[in-house]
Every structure is written in structure tokens, then in C-alpha cells.
Protein backbone atom coordinates (compact mmCIF):
# COMPACT_ATOMS: atom_id res chain seq x y z
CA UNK A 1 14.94 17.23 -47.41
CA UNK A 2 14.77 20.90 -46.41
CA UNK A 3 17.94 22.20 -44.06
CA UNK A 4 15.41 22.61 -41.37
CA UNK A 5 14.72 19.30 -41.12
CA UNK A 6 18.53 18.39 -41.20
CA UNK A 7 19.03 21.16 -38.28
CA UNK A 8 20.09 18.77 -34.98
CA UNK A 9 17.78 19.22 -32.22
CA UNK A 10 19.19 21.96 -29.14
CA UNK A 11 18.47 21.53 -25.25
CA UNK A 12 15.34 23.70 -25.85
CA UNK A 13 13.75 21.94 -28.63
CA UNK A 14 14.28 18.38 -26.67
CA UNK A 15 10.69 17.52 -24.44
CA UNK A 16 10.87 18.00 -20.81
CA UNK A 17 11.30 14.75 -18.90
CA UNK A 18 8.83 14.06 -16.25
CA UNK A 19 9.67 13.20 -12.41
CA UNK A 20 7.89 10.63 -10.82
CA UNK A 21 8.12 9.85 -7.11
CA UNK A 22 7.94 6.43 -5.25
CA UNK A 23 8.97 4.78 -2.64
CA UNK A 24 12.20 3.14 -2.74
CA UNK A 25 14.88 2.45 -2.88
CA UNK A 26 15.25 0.61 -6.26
CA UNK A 27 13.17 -3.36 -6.01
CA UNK A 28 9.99 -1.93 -4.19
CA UNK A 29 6.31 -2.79 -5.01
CA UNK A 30 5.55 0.66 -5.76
CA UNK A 31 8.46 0.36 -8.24
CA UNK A 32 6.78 -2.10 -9.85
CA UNK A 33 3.09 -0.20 -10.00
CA UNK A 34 5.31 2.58 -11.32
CA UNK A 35 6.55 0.40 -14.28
CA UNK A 36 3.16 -0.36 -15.09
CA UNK A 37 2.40 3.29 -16.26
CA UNK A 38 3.56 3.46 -20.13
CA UNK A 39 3.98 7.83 -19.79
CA UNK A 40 6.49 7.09 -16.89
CA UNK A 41 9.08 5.05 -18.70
CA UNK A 42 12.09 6.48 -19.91
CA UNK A 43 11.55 9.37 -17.35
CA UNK A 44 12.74 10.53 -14.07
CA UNK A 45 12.01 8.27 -11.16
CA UNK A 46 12.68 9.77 -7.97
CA UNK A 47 12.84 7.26 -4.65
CA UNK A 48 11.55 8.86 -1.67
CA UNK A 49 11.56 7.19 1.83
CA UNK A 50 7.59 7.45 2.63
CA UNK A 51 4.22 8.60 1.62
CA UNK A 52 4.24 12.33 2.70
CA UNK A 53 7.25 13.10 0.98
CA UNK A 54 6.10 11.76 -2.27
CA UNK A 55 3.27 13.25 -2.11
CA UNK A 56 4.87 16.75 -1.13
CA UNK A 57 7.01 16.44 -4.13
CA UNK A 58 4.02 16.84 -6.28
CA UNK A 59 2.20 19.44 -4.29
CA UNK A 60 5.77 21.60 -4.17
CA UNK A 61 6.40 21.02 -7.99
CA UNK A 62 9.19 18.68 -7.47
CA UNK A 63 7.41 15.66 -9.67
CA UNK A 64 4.91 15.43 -11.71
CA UNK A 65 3.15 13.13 -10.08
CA UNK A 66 3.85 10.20 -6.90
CA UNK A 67 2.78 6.31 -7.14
CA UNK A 68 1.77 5.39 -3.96
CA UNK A 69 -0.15 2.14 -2.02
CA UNK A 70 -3.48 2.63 -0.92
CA UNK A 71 -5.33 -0.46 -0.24
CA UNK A 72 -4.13 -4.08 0.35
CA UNK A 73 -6.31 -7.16 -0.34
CA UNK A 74 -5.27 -8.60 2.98
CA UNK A 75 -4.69 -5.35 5.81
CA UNK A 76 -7.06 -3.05 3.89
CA UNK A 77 -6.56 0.55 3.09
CA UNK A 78 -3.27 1.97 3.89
CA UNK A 79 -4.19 4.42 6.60
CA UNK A 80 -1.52 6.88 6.16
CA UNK A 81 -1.99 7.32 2.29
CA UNK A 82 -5.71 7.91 2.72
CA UNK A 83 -5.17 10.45 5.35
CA UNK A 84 -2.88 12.22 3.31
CA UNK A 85 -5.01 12.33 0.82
CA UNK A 86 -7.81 13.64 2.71
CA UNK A 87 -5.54 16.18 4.53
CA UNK A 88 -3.43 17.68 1.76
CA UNK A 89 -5.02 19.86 -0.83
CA UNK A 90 -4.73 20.00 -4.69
CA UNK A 91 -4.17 16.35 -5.50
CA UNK A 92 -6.22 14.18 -7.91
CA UNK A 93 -6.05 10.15 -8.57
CA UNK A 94 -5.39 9.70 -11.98
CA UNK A 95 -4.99 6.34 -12.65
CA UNK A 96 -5.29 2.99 -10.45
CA UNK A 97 -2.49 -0.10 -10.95
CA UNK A 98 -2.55 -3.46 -9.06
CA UNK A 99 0.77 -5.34 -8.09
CA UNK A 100 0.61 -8.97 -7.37
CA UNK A 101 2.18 -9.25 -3.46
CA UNK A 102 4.80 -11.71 -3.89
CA UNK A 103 7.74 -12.65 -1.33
CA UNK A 104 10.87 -14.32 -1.76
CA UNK A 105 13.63 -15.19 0.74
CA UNK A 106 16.97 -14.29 -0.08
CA UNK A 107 20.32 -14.75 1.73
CA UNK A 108 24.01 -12.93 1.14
CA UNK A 109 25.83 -14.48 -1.79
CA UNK A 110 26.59 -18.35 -1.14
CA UNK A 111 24.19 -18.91 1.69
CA UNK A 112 21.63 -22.00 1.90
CA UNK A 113 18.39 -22.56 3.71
CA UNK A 114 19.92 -24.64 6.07
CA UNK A 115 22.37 -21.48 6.73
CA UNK A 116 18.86 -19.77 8.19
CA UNK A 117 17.82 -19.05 11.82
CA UNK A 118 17.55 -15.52 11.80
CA UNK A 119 15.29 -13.99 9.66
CA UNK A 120 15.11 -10.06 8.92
CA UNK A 121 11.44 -8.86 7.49
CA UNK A 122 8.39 -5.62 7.71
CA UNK A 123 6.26 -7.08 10.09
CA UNK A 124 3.78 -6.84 7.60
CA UNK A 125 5.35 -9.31 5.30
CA UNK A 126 6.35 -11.44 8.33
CA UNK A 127 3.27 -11.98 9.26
CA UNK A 128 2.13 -13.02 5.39
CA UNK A 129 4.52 -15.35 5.48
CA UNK A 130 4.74 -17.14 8.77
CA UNK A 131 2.88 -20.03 7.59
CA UNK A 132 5.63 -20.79 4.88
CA UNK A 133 8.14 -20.04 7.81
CA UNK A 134 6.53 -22.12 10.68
CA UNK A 135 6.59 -24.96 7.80
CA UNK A 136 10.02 -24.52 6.52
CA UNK A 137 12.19 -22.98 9.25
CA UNK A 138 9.79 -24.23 12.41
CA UNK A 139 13.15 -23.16 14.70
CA UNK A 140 13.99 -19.46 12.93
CA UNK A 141 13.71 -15.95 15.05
CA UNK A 142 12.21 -12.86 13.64
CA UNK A 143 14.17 -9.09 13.27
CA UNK A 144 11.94 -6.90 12.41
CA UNK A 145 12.96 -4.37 9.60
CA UNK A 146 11.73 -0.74 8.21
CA UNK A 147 10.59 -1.79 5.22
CA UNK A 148 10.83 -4.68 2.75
CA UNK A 149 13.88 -3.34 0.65
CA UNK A 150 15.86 -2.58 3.85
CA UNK A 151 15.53 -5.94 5.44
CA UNK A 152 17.40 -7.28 2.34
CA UNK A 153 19.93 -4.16 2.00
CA UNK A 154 20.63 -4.92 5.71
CA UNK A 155 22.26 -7.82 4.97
CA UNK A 156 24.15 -6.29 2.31
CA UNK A 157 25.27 -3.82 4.14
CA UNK A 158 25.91 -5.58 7.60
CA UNK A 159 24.27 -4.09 9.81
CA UNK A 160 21.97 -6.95 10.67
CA UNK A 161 22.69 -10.20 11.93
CA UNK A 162 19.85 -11.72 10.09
CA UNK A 163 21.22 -14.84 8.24
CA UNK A 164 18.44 -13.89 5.49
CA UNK A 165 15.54 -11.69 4.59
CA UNK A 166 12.13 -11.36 3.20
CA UNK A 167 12.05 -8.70 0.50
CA UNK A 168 9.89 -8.38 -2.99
CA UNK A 169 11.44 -9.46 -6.34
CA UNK A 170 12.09 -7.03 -7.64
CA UNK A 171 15.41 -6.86 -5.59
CA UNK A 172 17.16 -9.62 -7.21
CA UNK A 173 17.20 -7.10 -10.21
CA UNK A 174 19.12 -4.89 -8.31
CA UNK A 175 21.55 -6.05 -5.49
CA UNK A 176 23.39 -9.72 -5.93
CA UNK A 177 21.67 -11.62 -3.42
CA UNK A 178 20.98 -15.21 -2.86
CA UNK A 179 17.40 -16.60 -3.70
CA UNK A 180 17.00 -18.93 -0.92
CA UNK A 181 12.90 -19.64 -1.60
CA UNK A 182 9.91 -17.92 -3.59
CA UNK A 183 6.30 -17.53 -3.91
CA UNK A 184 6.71 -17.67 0.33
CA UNK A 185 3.70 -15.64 0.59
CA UNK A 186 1.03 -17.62 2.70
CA UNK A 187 -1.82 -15.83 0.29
CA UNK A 188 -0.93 -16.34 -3.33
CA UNK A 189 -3.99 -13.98 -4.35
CA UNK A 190 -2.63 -11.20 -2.04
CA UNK A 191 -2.41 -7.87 -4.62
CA UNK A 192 -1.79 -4.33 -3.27
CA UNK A 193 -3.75 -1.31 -5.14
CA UNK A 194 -1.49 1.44 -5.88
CA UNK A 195 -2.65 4.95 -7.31
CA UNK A 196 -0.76 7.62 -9.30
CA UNK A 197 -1.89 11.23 -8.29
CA UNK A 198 -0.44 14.49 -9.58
CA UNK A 199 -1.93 18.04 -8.97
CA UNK A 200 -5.07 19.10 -9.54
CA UNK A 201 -6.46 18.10 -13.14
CA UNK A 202 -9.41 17.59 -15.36
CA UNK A 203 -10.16 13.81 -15.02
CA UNK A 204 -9.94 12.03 -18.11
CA UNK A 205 -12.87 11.28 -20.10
CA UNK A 206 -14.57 8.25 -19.45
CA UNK A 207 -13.69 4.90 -21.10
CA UNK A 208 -17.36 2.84 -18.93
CA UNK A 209 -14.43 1.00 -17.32
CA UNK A 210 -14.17 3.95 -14.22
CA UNK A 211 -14.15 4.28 -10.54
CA UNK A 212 -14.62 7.30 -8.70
CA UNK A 213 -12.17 7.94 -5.50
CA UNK A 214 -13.69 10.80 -2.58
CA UNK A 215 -13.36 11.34 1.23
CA UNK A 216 -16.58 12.69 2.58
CA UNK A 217 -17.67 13.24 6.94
CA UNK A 218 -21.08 13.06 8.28
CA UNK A 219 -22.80 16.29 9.09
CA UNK A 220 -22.72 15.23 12.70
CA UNK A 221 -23.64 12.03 15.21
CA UNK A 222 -27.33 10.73 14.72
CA UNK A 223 -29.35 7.44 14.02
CA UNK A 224 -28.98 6.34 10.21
CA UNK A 225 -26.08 9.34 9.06
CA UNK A 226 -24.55 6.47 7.19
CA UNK A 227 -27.33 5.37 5.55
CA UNK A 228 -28.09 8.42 4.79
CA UNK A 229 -24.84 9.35 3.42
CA UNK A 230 -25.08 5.66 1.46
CA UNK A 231 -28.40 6.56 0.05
CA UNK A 232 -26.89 9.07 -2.25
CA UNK A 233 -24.99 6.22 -3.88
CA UNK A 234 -27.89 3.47 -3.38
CA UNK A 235 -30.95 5.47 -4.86
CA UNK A 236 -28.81 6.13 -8.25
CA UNK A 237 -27.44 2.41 -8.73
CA UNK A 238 -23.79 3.38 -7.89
CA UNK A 239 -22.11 0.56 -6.51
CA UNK A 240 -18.93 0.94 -3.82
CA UNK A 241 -16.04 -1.02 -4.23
CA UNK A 242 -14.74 0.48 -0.74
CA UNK A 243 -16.18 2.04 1.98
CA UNK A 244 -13.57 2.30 4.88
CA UNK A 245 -13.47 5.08 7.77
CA UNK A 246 -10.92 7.16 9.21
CA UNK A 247 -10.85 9.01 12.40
CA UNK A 248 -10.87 12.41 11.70
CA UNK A 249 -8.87 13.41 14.88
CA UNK A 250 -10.53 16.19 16.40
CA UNK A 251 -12.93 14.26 18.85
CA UNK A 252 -13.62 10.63 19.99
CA UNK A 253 -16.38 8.94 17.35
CA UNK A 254 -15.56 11.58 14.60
CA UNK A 255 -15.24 9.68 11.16
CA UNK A 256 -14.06 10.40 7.54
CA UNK A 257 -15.09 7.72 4.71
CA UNK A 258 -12.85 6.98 2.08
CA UNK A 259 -15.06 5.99 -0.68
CA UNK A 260 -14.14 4.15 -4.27
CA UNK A 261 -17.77 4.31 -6.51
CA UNK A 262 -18.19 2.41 -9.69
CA UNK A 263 -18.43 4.55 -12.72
CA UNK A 264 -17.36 8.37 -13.74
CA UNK A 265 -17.80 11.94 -12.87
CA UNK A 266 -19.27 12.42 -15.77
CA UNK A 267 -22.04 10.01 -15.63
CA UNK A 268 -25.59 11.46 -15.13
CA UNK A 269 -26.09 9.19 -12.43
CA UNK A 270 -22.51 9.98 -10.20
CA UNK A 271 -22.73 13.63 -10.64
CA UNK A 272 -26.19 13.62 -9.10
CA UNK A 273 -25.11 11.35 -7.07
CA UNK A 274 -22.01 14.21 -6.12
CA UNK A 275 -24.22 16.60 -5.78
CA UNK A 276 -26.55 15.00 -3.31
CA UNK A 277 -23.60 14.12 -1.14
CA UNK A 278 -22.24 17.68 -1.50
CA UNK A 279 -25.83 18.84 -0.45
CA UNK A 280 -25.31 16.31 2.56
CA UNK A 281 -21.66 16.28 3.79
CA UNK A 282 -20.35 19.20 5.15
CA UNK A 283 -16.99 18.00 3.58
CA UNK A 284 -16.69 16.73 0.43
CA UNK A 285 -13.12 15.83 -1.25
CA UNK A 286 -13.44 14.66 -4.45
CA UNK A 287 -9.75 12.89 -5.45
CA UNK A 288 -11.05 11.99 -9.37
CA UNK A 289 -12.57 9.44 -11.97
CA UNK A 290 -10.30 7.22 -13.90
CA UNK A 291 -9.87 4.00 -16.07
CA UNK A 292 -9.93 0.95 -13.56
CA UNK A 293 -7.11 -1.09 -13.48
CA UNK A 294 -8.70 -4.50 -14.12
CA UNK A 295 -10.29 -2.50 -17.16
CA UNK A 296 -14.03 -4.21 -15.90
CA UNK A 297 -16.59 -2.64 -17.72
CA UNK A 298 -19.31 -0.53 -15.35
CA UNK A 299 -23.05 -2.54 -15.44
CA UNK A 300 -26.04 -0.94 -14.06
CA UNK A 301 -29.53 -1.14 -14.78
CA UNK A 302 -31.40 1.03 -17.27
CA UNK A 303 -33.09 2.86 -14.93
CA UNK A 304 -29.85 4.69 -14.01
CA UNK A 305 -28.60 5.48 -17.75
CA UNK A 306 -27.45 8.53 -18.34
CA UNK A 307 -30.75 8.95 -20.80
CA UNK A 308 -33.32 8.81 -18.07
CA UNK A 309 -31.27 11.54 -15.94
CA UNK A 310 -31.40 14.23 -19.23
CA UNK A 311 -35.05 13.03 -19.74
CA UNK A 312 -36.04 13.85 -16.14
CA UNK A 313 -33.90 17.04 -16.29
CA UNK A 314 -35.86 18.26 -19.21
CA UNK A 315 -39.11 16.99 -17.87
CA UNK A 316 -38.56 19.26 -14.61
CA UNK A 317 -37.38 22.16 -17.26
CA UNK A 318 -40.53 22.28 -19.01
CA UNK A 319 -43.08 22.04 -15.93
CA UNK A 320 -40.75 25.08 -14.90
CA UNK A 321 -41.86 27.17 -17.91
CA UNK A 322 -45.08 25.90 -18.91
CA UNK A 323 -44.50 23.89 -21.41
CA UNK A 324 -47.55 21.53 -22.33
CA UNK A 325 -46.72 17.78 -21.03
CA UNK A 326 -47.35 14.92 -23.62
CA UNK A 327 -50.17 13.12 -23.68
């Protein structure tokens, strides 16, 4: 063995770790989405207190990149994430995780569920579990809290009088707490989407497992600008796995769409597909192609493969410069 290879590794030599940016604190579900992505681990997590910020962090070079929620399987898109992401430039989806949403109750060290009348929770998880609460504690009142981690931390902290709280998991792995119930959740196939987006990149090539994320506005108010706008998609077998608007804010009945589309950027069939919307929309903003996080494979029908998009290409090439057509 050479002495260069027995030379110890200096500061400079050791790779750069990476920030990442969540929401915290520590026990979140974005935590949790975060742990899902293998390039994260060992590196810098970074808990910020809401959306905006993480996302600033990326756009101001404080992390690499921010996990954040986008889309619920029971309340639907997250509003403020998708406006952010239509609103703040040079940020790109690269990657999609889902988080199952589970709820437990838990109580300060020693407690019971008979010790529980009060009950600290979101209002969002509240309400997905108030059948499991109606059931089990038909007598208990509600405080409402910021957010899921703080209706637990309140009780560690004291400053609620909440006799327990509804919180993710996660926190038991963090903070000693009492697990008073679990699995309270009212919908046990409730799962929360989560993306990870970091500055503006070249998406990663395609793996026929994609989706394609963009926020596109109608050119203006008239019969069928939808459908027109959905015809770009439609005519080229694309399928959308979400179509949800956004007011735009400048005027009453002014609309964004937030748009997920089966397949890649690089697909024949979604980049003409991007082009005819670009050719349609007077704003187009494209947020990236990557893997899916169920990993389901893309069908479509032949029609649409990326073979008969070249072939027509090349057809329309050689009418162009008078090439003789095949008999």
C-alpha cells in the first residue's frame, strides 16, 4: 500500500454534507417522507416552521433541497404548497414520497384514558379522528393546536391544559410521552403525498414509472377553455392523476391548474403534449418529471408510443423537402 493511500483524509478532501429542510420540529410527517429519501440520510436536516421558509432555504442556497406536503388523500392538495410553487421561481420536483397518515393519542408520563377530557389537536387531525373520539371519549372538549407536533410538545411543556394530545408517531421517538391509543385515525387508508424539490435541474431520465408535475392558466374566460386546455393531454393519451385549481388572485373567476400527468418529459407524446399547452397557456410552469412513488409502471396505447411520434415527425420532414412518399 502506497503512502498516499495511508495519508488520513483533511476537512477538504471529506464530501460536503447536504442540508435538507422540513417541517418540524423532530416526529413530523414530513420527517418521515424525508427518511424515505436514501441521499438524505446521514446528512443535514434542517426543521423549519412552514412551507415558505423551506422552500426559501433552497431558493437562497441555504439547503439543498426542502420535503414538503402537497396533496392529502382526504383534504386534497395543500393550497399553500401549490401556490408556492406556482409563485416562486427556480424550483423543480424531483422526486414524489407517500406517508401513511397515522394518529396516536398520547398523554404526559403516567396518564390513562380515563385521565382524558381535554384533548389538544390541528384541527385537521381533529377532525380525522372525531369518530374514534365521539366513540371513545363521547364527553372530551377540543383545544385546538398549531400543528400536530406542538399539540403534543404543549403538554410537555405546560402550556396547555389539555389532559392529552393527538400527534403522529413519530413523536414517541423523540419526547417521553404516554401512548394512551393508536391507529385513532377514522380513515386507515388516509396517506399524504409529499415532494422533494431543490433548484432548478435537469429531470432525471426516465425509469416508464414517471409523473409529470406543472401549473398552467387559461388564456382568458370563454366556453370550453378547459377542455381545451385538457385536450392537449386527451388527444396524446396522457392521463392526469390531478387536476385541481387555484385562484390566481388578481380578479374574481381567475384560475391556475395544478396538474400531475402520467409519464415523462421526455416522452414523445408529453413533450408534444408541452408544447401544445405552451402554444395554448399564456403561463406555463413546468415543476419536473420524476420516478413515481408507488413505482406503477406508465400504460398507454400504441398509438401514443414514442415510435409513432418520430415516424410522423419524419413523415412531415420529408413532405417538407420533397422526398418521394412510399408506396
Amino acid at each position: 500500500m502506497t503512502a498516499d493511500r495511508l495519508a488520513p483524509v483533511t476537512p477538504d478532501d471529506a464530501p460536503t454534507r447536504r442540508t435538507y429542510s422540513y417541517l418540524g420540529p423532530a416526529g413530523t410527517f414530513t420527517e418521515a417522507a424525508l427518511a424515505q429519501v436514501p441521499e438524505a440520510r446521514a446528512q443535514e436536516w434542517r426543521p423549519v416552521r412552514n412551507v415558505g421558509e423551506a422552500l426559501a432555504d433552497v431558493t437562497e442556497g441555504r439547503s439543498d433541497a426542502a420535503m414538503i406536503a402537497i396533496e392529502n388523500s382526504v383534504d386534497g392538495g395543500v393550497s399553500t404548497a401549490q401556490d408556492a410553487l406556482a409563485t416562486v421561481p427556480g424550483l423543480r420536483i424531483v422526486g414524489e414520497y407517500l406517508v401513511p397518515v397515522e394518529f396516536v393519542l398520547v398523554g404526559r408520563p403516567g396518564a390513562t384514558l380515563d385521565d382524558v377530557s381535554l384533548v389538544a389537536a390541528h384541527p385537521v387531525a381533529y377532525a380525522q379522528c372525531l369518530q374514534w373520539l365521539s366513540r371513545t371519549l363521547p364527553a372530551h372538549a377540543h383545544i385546538p393546536a398549531a400543528s400536530n407536533v406542538a399539540s403534543a410538545m404543549s403538554l410537555i411543556d405546560g402550556s396547555s391544559d389539555a389532559d392529552a394530545a393527538i400527534a403522529p408517531p413519530g413523536i414517541l421517538e423523540h419526547h417521553e410521552l404516554e401512548l394512551l391509543a393508536s391507529a385513532i385515525g377514522d380513515n386507515p387508508n388516509a396517506v399524504t403525498r409529499f415532494v422533494l424539490v431543490s433548484r432548478t435541474v435537469a429531470p432525471p431520465p426516465p425509469t416508464g414509472a414517471d409523473k409529470t408535475s406543472l401549473i398552467a392558466e387559461l388564456p382568458d374566460d370563454h366556453p370550453g377553455a378547459l377542455l381545451e386546455m385538457l385536450e392537449q393531454f386527451a388527444t396524446r393519451g396522457i392521463n392526469l392523476s390531478l387536476l385541481a385549481s387555484r385562484p390566481i388572485g388578481d380578479a374574481l373567476g381567475r384560475y391556475r391548474f395544478v396538474i400531475d400527468a402520467d409519464g415523462h418529459i421526455e416522452d414523445e407524446r408529453m413533450a408534444d403534449a408541452l408544447l401544445g399547452l405552451r402554444r395554448f397557456s399564456p403561463k406555463v410552469v413546468f415543476l419536473g418529471s420524476y420516478p413515481r412513488a408507488d413505482r406503477a409502471v406508465v400504460h398507454y396505447p400504441d398509438r401514443y408510443s414514442d415510435d409513432v411520434f418520430v415516424e410522423a415527425r419524419d413523415w412531415l420532414r420529408g413532405l417538407l423537402s420533397g422526398e418521394p412518399e412510399e408506396a
